[in-house]
N, C-alpha and C. Protein backbone atom coordinates (compact mmCIF):
# COMPACT_ATOMS: atom_id res chain seq x y z
N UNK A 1 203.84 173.50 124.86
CA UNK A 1 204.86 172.51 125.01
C UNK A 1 204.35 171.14 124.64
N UNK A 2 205.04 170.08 124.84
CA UNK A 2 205.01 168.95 124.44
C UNK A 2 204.48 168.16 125.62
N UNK A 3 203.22 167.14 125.82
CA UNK A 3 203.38 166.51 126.62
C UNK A 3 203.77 164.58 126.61
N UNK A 4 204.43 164.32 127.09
CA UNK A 4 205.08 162.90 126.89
C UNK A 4 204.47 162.05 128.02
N UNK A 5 204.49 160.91 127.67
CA UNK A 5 204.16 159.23 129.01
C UNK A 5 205.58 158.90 128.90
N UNK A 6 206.20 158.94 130.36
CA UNK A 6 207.23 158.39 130.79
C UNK A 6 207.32 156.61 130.53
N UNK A 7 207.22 156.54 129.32
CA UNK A 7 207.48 155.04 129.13
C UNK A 7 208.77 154.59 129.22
N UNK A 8 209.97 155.30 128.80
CA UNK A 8 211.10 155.27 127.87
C UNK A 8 211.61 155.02 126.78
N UNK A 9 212.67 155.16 126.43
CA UNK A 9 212.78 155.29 124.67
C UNK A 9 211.87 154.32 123.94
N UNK A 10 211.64 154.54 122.87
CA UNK A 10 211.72 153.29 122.56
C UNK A 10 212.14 152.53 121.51
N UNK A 11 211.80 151.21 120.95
CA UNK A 11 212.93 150.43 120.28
C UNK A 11 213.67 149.69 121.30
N UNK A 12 214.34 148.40 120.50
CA UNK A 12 215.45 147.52 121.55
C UNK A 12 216.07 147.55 120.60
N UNK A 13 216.97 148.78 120.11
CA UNK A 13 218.14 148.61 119.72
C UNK A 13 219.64 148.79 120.82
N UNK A 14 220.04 148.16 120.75
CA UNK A 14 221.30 147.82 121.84
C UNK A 14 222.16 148.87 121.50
N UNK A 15 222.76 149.72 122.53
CA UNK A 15 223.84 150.50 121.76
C UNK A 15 225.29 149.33 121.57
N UNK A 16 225.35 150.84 120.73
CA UNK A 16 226.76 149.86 119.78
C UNK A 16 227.84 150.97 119.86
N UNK A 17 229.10 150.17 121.12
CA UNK A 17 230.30 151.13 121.59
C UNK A 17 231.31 150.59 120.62
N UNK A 18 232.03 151.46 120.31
CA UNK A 18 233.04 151.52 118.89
C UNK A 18 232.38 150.70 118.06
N UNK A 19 231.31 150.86 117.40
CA UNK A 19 230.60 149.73 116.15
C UNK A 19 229.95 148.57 116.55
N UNK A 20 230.58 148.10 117.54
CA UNK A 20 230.08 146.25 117.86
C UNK A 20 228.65 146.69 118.81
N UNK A 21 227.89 146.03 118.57
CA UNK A 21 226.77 145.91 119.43
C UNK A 21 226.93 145.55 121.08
N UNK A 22 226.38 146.17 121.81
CA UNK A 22 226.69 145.54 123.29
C UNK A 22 225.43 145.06 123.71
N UNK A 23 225.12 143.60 123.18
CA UNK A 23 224.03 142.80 123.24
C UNK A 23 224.61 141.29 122.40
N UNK A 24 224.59 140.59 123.95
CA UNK A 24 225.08 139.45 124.45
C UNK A 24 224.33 138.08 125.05
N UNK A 25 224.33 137.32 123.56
CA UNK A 25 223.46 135.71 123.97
C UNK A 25 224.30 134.48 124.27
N UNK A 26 225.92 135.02 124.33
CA UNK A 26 226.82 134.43 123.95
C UNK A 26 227.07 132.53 123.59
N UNK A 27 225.96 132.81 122.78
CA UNK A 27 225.78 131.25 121.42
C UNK A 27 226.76 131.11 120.74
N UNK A 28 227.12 132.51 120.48
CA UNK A 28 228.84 132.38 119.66
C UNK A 28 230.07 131.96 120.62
N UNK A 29 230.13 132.06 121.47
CA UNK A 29 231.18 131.74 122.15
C UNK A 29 231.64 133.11 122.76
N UNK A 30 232.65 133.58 124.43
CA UNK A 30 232.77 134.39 125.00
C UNK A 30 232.35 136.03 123.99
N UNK A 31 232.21 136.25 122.74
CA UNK A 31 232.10 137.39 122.69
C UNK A 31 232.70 138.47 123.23
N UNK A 32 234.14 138.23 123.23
CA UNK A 32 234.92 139.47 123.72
C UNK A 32 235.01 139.77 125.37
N UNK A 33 233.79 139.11 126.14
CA UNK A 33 233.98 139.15 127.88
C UNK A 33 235.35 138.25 128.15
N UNK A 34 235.80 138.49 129.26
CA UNK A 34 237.10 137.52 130.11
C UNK A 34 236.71 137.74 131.15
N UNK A 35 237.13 136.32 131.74
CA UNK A 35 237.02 135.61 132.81
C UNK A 35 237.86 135.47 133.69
N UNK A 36 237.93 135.09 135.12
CA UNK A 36 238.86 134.61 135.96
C UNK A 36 238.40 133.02 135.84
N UNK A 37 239.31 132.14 136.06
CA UNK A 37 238.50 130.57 136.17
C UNK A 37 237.86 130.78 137.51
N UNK A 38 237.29 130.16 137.60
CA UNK A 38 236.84 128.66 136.79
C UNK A 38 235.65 129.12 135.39
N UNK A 39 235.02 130.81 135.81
CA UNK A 39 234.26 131.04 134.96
C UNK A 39 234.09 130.58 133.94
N UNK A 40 233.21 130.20 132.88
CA UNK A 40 233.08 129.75 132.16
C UNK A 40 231.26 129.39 130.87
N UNK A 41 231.13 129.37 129.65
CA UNK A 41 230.17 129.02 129.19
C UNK A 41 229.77 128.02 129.37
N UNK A 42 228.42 127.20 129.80
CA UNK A 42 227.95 126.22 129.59
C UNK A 42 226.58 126.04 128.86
N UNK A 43 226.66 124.40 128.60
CA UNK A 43 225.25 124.46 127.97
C UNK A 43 224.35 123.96 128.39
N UNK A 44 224.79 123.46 130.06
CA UNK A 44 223.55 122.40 130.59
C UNK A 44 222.52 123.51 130.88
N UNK A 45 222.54 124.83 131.43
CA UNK A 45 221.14 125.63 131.77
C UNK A 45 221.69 127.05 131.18
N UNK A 46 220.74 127.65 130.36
CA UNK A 46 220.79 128.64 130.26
C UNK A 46 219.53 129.75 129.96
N UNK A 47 219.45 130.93 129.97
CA UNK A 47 218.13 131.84 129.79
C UNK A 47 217.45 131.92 128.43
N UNK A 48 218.17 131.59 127.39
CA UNK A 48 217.77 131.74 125.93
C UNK A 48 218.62 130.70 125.10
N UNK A 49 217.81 130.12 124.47
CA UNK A 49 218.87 129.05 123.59
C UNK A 49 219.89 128.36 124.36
N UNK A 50 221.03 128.05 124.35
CA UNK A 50 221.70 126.76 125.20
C UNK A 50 223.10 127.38 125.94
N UNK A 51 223.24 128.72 125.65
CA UNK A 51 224.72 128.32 126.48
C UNK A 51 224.71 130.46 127.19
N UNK A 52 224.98 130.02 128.41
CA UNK A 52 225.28 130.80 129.35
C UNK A 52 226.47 130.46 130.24
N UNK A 53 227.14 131.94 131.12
CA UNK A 53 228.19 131.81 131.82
C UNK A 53 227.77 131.33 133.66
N UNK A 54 228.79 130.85 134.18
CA UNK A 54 228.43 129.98 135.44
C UNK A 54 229.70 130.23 135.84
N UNK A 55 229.55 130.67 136.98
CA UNK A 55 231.13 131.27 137.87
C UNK A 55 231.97 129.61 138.40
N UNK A 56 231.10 128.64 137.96
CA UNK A 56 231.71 127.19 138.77
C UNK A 56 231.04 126.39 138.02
N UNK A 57 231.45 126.03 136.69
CA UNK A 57 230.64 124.86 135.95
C UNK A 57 231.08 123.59 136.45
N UNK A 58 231.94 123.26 137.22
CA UNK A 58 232.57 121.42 137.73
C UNK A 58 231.81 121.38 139.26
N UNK A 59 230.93 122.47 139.56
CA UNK A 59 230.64 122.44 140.78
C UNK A 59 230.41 123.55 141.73
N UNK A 60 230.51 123.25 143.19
CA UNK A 60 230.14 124.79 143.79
C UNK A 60 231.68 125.56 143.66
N UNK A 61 231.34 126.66 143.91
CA UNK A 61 232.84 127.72 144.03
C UNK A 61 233.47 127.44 145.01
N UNK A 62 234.78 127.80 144.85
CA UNK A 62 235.48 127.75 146.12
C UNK A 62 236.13 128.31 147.01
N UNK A 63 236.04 128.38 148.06
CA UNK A 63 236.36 129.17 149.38
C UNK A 63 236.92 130.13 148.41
N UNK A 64 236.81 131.57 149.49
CA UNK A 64 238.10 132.50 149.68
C UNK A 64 238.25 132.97 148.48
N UNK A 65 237.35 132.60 147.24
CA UNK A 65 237.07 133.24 145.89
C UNK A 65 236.51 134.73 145.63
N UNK A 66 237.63 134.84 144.89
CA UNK A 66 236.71 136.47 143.73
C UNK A 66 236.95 136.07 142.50
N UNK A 67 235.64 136.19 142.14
CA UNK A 67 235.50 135.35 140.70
C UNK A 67 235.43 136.50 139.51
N UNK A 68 235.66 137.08 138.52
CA UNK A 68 235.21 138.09 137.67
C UNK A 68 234.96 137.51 136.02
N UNK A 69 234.04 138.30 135.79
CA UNK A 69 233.77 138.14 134.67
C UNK A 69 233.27 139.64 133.95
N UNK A 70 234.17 139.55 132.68
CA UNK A 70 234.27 141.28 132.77
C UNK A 70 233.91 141.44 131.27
N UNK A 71 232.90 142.36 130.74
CA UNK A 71 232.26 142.89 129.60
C UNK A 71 233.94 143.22 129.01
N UNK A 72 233.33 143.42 127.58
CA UNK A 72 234.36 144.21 126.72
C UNK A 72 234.34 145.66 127.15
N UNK A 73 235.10 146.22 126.80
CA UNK A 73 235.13 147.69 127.11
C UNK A 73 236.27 148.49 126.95
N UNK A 74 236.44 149.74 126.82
CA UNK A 74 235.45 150.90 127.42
C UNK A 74 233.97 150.69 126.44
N UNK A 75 232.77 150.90 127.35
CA UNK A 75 231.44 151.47 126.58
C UNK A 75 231.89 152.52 126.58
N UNK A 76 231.15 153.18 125.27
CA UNK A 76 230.56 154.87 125.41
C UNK A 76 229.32 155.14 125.73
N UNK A 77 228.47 154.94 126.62
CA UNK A 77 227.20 155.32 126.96
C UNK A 77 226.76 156.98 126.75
N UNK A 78 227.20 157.60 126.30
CA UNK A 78 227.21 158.96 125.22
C UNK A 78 226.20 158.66 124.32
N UNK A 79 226.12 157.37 123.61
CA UNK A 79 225.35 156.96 122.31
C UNK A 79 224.29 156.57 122.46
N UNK A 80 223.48 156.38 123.54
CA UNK A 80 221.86 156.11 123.99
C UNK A 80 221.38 156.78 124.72
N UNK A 81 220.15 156.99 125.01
CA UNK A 81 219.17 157.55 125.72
C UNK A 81 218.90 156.91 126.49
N UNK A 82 218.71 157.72 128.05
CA UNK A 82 219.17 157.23 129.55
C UNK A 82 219.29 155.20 128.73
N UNK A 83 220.04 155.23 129.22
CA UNK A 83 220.96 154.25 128.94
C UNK A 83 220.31 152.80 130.45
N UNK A 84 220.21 151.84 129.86
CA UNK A 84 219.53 150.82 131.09
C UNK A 84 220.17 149.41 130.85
N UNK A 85 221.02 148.87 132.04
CA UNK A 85 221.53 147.31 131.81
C UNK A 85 220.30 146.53 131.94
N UNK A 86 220.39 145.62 130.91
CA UNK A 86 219.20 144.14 131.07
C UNK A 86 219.85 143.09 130.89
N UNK A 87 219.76 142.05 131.66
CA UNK A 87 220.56 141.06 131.68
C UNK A 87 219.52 140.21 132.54
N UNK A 88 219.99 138.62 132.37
CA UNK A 88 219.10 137.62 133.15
C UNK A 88 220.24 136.58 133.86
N UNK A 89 219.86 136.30 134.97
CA UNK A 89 220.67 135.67 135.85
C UNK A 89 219.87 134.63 137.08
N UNK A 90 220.58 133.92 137.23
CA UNK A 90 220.07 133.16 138.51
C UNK A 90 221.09 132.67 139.13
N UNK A 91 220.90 132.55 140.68
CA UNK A 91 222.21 131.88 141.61
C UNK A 91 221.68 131.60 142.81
N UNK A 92 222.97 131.02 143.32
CA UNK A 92 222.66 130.27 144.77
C UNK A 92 224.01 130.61 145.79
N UNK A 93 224.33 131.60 146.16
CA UNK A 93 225.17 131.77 147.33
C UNK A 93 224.74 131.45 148.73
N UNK A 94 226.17 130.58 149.34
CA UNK A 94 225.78 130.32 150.53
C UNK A 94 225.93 131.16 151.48
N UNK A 95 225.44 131.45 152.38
CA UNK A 95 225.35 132.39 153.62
C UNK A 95 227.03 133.35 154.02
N UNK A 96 226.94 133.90 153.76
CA UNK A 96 228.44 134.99 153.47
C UNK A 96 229.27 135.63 152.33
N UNK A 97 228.19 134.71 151.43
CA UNK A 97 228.87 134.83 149.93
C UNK A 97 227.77 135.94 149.20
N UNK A 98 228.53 136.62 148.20
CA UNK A 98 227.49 137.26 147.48
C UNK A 98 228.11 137.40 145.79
N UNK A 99 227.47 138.25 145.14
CA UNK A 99 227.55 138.19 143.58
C UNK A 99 226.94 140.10 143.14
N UNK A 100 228.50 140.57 143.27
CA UNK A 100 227.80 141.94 142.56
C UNK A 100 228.70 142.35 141.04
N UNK A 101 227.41 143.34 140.98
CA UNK A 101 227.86 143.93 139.62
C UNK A 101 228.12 145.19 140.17
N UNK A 102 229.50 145.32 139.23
CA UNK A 102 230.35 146.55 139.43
C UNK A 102 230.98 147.48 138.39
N UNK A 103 231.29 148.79 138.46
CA UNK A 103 231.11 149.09 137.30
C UNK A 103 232.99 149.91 137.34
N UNK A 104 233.15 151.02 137.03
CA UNK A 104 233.98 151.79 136.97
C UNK A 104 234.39 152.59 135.74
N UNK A 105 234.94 153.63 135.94
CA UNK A 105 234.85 155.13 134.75
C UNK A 105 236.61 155.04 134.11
N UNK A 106 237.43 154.43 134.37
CA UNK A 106 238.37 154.26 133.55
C UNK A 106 239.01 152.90 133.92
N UNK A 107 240.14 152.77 132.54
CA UNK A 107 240.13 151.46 132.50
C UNK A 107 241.51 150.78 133.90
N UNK A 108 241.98 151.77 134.70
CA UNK A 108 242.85 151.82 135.70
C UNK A 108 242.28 151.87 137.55
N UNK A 109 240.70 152.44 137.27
CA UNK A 109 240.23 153.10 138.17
C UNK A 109 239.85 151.61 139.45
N UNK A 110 239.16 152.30 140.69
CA UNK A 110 238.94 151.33 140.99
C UNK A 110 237.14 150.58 140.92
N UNK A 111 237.04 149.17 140.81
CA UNK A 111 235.83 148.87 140.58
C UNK A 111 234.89 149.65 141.80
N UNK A 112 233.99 149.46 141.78
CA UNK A 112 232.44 149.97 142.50
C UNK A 112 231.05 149.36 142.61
N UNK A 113 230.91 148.85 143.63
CA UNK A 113 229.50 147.78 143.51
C UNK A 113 227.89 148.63 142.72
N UNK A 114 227.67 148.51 141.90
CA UNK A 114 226.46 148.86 141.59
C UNK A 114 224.92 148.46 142.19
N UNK A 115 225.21 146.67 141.81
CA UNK A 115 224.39 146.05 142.86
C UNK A 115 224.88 144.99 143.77
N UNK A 116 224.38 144.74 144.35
CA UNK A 116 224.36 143.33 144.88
C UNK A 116 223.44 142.34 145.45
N UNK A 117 223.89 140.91 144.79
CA UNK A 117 223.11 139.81 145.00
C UNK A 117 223.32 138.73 146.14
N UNK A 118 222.50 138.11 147.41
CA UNK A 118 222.99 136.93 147.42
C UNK A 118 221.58 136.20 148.12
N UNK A 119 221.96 135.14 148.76
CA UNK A 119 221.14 133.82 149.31
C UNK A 119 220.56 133.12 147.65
N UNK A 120 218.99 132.92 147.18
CA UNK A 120 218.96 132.07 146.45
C UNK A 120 218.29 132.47 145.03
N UNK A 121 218.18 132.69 143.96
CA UNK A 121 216.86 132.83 143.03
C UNK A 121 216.90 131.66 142.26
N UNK A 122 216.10 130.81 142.33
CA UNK A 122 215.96 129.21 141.60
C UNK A 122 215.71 129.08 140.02
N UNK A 123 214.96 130.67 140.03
CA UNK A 123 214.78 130.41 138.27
C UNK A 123 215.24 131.71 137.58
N UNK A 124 215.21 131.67 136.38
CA UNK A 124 216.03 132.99 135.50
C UNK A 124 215.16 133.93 136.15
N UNK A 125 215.71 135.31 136.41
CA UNK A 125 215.02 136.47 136.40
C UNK A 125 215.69 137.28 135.27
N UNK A 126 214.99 137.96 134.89
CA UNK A 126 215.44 139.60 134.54
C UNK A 126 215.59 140.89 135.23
N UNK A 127 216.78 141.38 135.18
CA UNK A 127 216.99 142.51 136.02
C UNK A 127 217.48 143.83 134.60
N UNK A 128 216.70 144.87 134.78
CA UNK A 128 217.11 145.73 134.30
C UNK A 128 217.36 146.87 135.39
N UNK A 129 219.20 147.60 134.87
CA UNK A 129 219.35 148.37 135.89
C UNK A 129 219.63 150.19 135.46
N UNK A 130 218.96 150.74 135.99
CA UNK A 130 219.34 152.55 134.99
C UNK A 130 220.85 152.50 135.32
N UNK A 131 221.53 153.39 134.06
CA UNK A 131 222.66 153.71 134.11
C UNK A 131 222.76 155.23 133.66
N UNK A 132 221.44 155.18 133.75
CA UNK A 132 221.45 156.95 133.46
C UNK A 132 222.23 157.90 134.41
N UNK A 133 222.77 157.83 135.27
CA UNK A 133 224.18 158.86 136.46
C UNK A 133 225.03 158.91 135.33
N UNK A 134 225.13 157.63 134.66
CA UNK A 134 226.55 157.76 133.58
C UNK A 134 226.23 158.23 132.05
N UNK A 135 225.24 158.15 131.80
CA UNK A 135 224.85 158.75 130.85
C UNK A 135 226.00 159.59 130.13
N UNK A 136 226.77 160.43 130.02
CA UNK A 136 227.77 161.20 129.59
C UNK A 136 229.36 160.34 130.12
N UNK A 137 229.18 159.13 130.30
CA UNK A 137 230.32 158.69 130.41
C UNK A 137 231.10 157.95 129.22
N UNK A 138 232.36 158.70 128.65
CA UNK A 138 232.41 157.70 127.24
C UNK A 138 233.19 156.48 127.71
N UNK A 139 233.41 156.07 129.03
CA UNK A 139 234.45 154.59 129.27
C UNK A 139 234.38 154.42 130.66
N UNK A 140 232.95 153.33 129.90
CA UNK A 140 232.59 152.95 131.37
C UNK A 140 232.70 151.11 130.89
N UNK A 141 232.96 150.62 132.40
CA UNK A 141 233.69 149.46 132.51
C UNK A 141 232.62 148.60 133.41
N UNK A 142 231.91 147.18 133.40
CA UNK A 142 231.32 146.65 133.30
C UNK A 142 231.68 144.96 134.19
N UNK A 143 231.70 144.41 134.84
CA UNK A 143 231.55 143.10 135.48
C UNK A 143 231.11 142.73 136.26
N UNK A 144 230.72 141.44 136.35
CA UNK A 144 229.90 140.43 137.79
C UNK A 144 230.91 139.25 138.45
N UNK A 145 230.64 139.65 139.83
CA UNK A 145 231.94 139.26 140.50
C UNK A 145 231.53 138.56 141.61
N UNK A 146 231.95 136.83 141.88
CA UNK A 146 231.50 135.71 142.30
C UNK A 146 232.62 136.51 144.17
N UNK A 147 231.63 136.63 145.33
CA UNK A 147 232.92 136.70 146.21
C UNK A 147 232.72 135.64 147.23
N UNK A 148 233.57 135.27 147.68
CA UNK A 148 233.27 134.25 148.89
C UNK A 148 233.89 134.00 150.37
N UNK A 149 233.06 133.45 151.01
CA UNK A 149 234.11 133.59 152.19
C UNK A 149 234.80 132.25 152.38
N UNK A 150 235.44 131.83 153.35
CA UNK A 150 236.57 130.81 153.34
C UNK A 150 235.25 129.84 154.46
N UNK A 151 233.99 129.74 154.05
CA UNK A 151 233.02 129.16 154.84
C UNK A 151 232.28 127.67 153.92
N UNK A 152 231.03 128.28 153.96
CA UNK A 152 230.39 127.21 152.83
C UNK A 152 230.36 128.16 151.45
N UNK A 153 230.14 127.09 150.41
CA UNK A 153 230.02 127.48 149.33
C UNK A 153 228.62 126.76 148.60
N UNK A 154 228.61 127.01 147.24
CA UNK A 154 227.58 126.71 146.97
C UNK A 154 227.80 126.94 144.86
N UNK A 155 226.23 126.53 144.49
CA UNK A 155 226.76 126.28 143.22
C UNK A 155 227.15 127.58 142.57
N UNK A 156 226.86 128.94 143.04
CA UNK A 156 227.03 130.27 142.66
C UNK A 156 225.96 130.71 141.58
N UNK A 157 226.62 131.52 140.49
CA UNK A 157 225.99 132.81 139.64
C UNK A 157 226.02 132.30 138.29
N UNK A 158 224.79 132.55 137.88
CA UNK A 158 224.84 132.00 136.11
C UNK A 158 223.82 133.19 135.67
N UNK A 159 224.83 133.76 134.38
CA UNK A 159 224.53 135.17 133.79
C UNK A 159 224.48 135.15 132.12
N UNK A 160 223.29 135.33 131.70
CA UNK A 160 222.87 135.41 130.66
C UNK A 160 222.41 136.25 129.90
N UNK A 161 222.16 136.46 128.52
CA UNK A 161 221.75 137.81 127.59
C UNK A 161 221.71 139.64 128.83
N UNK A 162 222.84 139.33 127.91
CA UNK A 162 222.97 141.03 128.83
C UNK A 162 223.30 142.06 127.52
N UNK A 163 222.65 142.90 127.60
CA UNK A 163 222.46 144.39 126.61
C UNK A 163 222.32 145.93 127.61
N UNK A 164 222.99 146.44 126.47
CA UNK A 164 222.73 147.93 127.60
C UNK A 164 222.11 148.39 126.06
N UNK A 165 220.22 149.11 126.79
CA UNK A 165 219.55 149.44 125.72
C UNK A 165 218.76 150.97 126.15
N UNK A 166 218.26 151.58 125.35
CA UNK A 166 217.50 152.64 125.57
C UNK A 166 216.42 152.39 126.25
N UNK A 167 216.72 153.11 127.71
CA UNK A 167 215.43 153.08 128.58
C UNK A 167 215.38 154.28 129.15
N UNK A 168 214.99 154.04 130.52
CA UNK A 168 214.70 156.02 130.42
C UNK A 168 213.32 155.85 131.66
N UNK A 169 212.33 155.23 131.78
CA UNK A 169 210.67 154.82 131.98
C UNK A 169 211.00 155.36 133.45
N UNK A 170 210.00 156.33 133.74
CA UNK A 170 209.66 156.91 135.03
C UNK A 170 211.12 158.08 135.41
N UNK A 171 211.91 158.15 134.90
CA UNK A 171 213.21 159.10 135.17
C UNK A 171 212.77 160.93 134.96
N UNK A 172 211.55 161.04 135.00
CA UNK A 172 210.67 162.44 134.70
C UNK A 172 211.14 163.44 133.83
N UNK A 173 211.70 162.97 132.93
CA UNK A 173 212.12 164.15 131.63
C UNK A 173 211.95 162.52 130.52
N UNK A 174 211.89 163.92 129.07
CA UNK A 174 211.34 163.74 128.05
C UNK A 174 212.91 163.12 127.14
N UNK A 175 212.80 161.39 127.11
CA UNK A 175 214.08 161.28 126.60
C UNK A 175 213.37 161.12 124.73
N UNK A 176 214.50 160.72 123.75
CA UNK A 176 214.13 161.02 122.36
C UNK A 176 213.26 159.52 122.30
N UNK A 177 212.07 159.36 121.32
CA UNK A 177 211.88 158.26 121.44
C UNK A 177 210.16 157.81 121.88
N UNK A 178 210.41 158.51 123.28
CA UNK A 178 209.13 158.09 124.17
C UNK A 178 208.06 158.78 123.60
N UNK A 179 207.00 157.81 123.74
CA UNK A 179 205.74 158.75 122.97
C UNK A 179 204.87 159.81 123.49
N UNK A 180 204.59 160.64 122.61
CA UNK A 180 203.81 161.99 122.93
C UNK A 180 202.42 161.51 123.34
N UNK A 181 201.55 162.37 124.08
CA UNK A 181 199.99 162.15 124.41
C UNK A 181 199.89 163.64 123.72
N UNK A 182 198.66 162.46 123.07
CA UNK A 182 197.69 163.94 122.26
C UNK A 182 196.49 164.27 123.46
N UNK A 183 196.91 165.46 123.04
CA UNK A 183 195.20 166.22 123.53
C UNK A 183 195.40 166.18 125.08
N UNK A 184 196.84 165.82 125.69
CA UNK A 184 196.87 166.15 126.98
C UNK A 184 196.65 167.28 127.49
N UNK A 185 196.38 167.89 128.89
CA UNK A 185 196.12 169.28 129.36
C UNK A 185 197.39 169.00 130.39
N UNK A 186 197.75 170.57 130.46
CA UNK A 186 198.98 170.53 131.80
C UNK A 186 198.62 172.14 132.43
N UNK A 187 198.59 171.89 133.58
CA UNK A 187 198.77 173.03 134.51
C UNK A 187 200.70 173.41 135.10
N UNK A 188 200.90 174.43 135.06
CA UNK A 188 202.41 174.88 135.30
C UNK A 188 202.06 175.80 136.32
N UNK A 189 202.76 175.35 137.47
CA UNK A 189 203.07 175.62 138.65
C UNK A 189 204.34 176.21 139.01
N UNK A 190 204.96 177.53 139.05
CA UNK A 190 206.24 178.39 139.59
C UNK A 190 206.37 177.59 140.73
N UNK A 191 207.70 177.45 140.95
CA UNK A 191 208.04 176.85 142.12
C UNK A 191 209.49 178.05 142.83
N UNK A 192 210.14 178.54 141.55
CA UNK A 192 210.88 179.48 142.25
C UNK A 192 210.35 180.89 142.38
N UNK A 193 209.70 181.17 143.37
CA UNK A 193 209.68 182.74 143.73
C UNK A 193 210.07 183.64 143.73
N UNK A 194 211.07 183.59 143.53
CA UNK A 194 212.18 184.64 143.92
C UNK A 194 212.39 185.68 142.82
C-alpha cells in the first residue's frame, strides 16, 4: 500500500462553485456577498491590502442587533478535497454579544452556528475551519452574524480574505494531493475479529 503524511492537500487553489472562484480580498468591491446594514466595506483597517467588511463602520453596533453578512451561494463543496474555511477576522464584542459563523444545506433551510466568537481579539487572526462533514454537500450556504443584546455594545466584527480551499491535515485518510513517504514501514493490525 501507499504510505502518506497527513499534511493535507496540497496547493491553494480555492475551489471554484459554478466557475467563480470562492476566494475573497474584496478590493473589488462586495464580490457577490450581501449584507444587512449597517454592514459594510471599509478601508480604514483591514487584513490584506485596504478594504475589509465591519458589521458597524460609523461606530459600535447597536442594541438588539442581528447583523448578517452572507457569502454567495449555493457552494458545491463536491469539487475539493476535505474542503477547509480560511478567513481572517478580528473583533470586539461587549459582554452578551457574540459573532458566529453559520452555515446551512439549502437555500430555505434553517441557519446553524458552526462557530462562535466573542469578548476581544485586538489583532487579525487567521482561522481555518474543516468543512469536511459537508464534503458531499452540493449547496451549502455560508455567513457571519453580528448578535447583540439590548445591553452594551461595542465596535464589533471585521472579516477579511475568506476562501474555502483544499485541506484535509490530520483528518487520518489519504486525501488526493498530500504527499507520499518513501521508504516508510507500516505494521497492520486486525481490529475486527470476528
Amino acid at each position: 500500500g501507499v504510505v502518506y503524511e497527513d499534511q493535507g492537500a496540497s496547493g491553494s487553489s480555492p475551489l471554484t462553485p459554478s466557475g467563480d472562484e470562492f476566494d475573497f480580498d474584496f478590493e473589488s468591491g462586495p464580490m457577490g456577498w450581501t449584507a444587512s446594514s449597517p454592514w459594510a466595506l471599509v478601508d480604514t483597517d483591514s487584513h490584506s491590502a485596504s478594504h475589509a467588511w465591519h458589521d458597524s463602520p460609523n461606530g459600535n453596533y447597536a442594541p438588539g442587533s442581528k447583523l448578517e453578512l452572507r457569502a454567495p451561494g449555493p457552494i458545491d463543496l463536491r469539487t475539493v478535497s476535505s474542503p477547509v474555511l480560511r478567513f481572517w477576522h478580528k473583533y470586539r464584542f461587549a459582554r452578551g454579544d457574540r459573532g458566529t459563523l453559520e452555515y446551512r444545506l439549502s437555500a430555505t433551510g434553517s441557519w446553524v452556528a458552526l462557530e462562535q466568537y466573542n469578548g476581544t481579539i485586538g489583532s487579525w487572526r487567521g482561522d481555518v475551519i474543516s468543512l469536511d462533514e459537508f464534503a458531499d454537500e452540493p449547496t451549502f450556504y455560508l455567513q457571519f452574524v453580528t448578535h447583540s443584546d439590548n445591553n452594551l455594545e461595542d465596535d464589533g466584527w471585521y472579516i477579511d480574505d475568506v476562501a474555502i480551499v483544499p485541506g484535509g491535515a490530520l483528518n487520518e485518510r489519504y486525501d488526493a494531493g498530500e504527499p507520499v513517504v518513501e521508504g516508510a514501514q507500516v505494521r497492520l493490525e486486525q481490529l475486527n475479529l470476528d
